[in-house]
Protein backbone atom coordinates (compact mmCIF):
# COMPACT_ATOMS: atom_id res chain seq x y z
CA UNK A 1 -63.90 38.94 49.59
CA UNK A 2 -61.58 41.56 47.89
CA UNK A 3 -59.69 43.81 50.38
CA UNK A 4 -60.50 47.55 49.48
CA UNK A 5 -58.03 49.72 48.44
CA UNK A 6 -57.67 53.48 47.55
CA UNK A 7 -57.30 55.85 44.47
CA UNK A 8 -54.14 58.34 44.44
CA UNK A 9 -54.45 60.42 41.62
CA UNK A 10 -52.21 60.80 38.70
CA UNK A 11 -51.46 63.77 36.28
CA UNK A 12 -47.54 62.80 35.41
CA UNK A 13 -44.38 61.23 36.65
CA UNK A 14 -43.55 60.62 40.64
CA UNK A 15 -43.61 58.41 43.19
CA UNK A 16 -47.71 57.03 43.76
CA UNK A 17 -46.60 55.23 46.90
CA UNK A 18 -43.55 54.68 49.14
CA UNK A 19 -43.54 51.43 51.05
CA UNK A 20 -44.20 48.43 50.93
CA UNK A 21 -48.21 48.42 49.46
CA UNK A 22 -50.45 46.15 46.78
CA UNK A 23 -50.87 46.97 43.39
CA UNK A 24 -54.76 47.16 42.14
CA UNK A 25 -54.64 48.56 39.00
CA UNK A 26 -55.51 51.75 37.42
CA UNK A 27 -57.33 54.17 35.36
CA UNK A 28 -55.84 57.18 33.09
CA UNK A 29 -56.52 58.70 29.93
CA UNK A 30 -53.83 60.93 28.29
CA UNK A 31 -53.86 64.24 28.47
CA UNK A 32 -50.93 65.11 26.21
CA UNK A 33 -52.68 64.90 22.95
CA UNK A 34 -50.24 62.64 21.65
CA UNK A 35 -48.45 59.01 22.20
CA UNK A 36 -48.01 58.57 25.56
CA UNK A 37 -46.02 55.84 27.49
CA UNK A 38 -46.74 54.83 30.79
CA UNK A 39 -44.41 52.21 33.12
CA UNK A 40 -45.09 51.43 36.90
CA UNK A 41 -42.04 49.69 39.15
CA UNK A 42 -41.74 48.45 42.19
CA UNK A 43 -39.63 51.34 43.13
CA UNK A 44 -39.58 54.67 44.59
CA UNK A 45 -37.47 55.72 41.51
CA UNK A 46 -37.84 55.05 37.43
CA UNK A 47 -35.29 51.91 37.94
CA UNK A 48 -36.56 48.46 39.25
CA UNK A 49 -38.87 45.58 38.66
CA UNK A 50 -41.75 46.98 36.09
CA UNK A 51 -45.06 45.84 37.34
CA UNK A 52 -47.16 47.39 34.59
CA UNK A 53 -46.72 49.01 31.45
CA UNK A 54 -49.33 51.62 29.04
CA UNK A 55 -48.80 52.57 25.11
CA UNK A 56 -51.62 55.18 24.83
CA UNK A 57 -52.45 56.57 21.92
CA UNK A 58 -53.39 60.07 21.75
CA UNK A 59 -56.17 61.04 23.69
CA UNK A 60 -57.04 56.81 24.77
CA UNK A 61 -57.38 55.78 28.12
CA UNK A 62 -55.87 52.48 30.03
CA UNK A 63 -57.39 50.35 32.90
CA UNK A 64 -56.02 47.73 34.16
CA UNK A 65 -57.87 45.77 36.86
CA UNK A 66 -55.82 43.20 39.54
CA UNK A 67 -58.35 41.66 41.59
CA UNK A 68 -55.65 39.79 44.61
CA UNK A 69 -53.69 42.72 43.73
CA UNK A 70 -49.74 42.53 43.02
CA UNK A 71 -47.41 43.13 45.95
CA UNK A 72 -44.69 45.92 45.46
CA UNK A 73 -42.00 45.33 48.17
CA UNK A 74 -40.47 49.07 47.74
CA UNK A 75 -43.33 51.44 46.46
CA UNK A 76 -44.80 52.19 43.20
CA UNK A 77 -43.23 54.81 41.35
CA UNK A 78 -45.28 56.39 37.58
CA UNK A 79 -42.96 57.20 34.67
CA UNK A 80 -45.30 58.74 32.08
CA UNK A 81 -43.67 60.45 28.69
CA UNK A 82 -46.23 62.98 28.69
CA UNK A 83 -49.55 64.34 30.86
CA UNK A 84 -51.79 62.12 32.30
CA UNK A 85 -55.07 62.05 33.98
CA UNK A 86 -56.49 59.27 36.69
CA UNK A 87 -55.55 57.30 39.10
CA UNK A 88 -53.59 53.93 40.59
CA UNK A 89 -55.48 51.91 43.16
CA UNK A 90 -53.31 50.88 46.01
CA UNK A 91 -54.56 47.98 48.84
């Protein structure tokens, strides 16, 4: 059985979680109308061990789907070159 986990919304670059938590994935779609990248670390900064990283094209969406999940020993922190829409699933 898969724990549950929860949805924090997006829209740009900050901090999703600080703490120790699990990674489960995600869901955005860009919202800047142009190339877009998107990095994840296990941080509470943009510095750190990169757990996941997004090249979106304009107007594309990502999802990325970690079914044990990924353990982040610091937090997750979003670094996202332009405006975003969605959401990172944290267990």
């Amino acid at each position: 059985m898969t724990a549950s986990c929860t949805a924090t919304n997006v829209t740009g670059t900050g901090t999703v979680q600080a703490g120790a938590c699990t990674y489960r994935g995600l869901s955005i779609r860009d919202a800047s109308g142009s190339t877009n990248t998107v990095t994840l670390y296990d941080n509470t900064a943009a510095s750190g061990t990169v757990i996941a990283s997004f090249q979106l094209a304009a107007n594309t969406s990502a999802l990325d789907n970690i079914a044990d999940g990924l353990r982040c020993n610091t937090g997750i922190h979003l670094v996202s070159t332009g405006a975003i829409v969605g959401s990172v699933r944290i267990g």
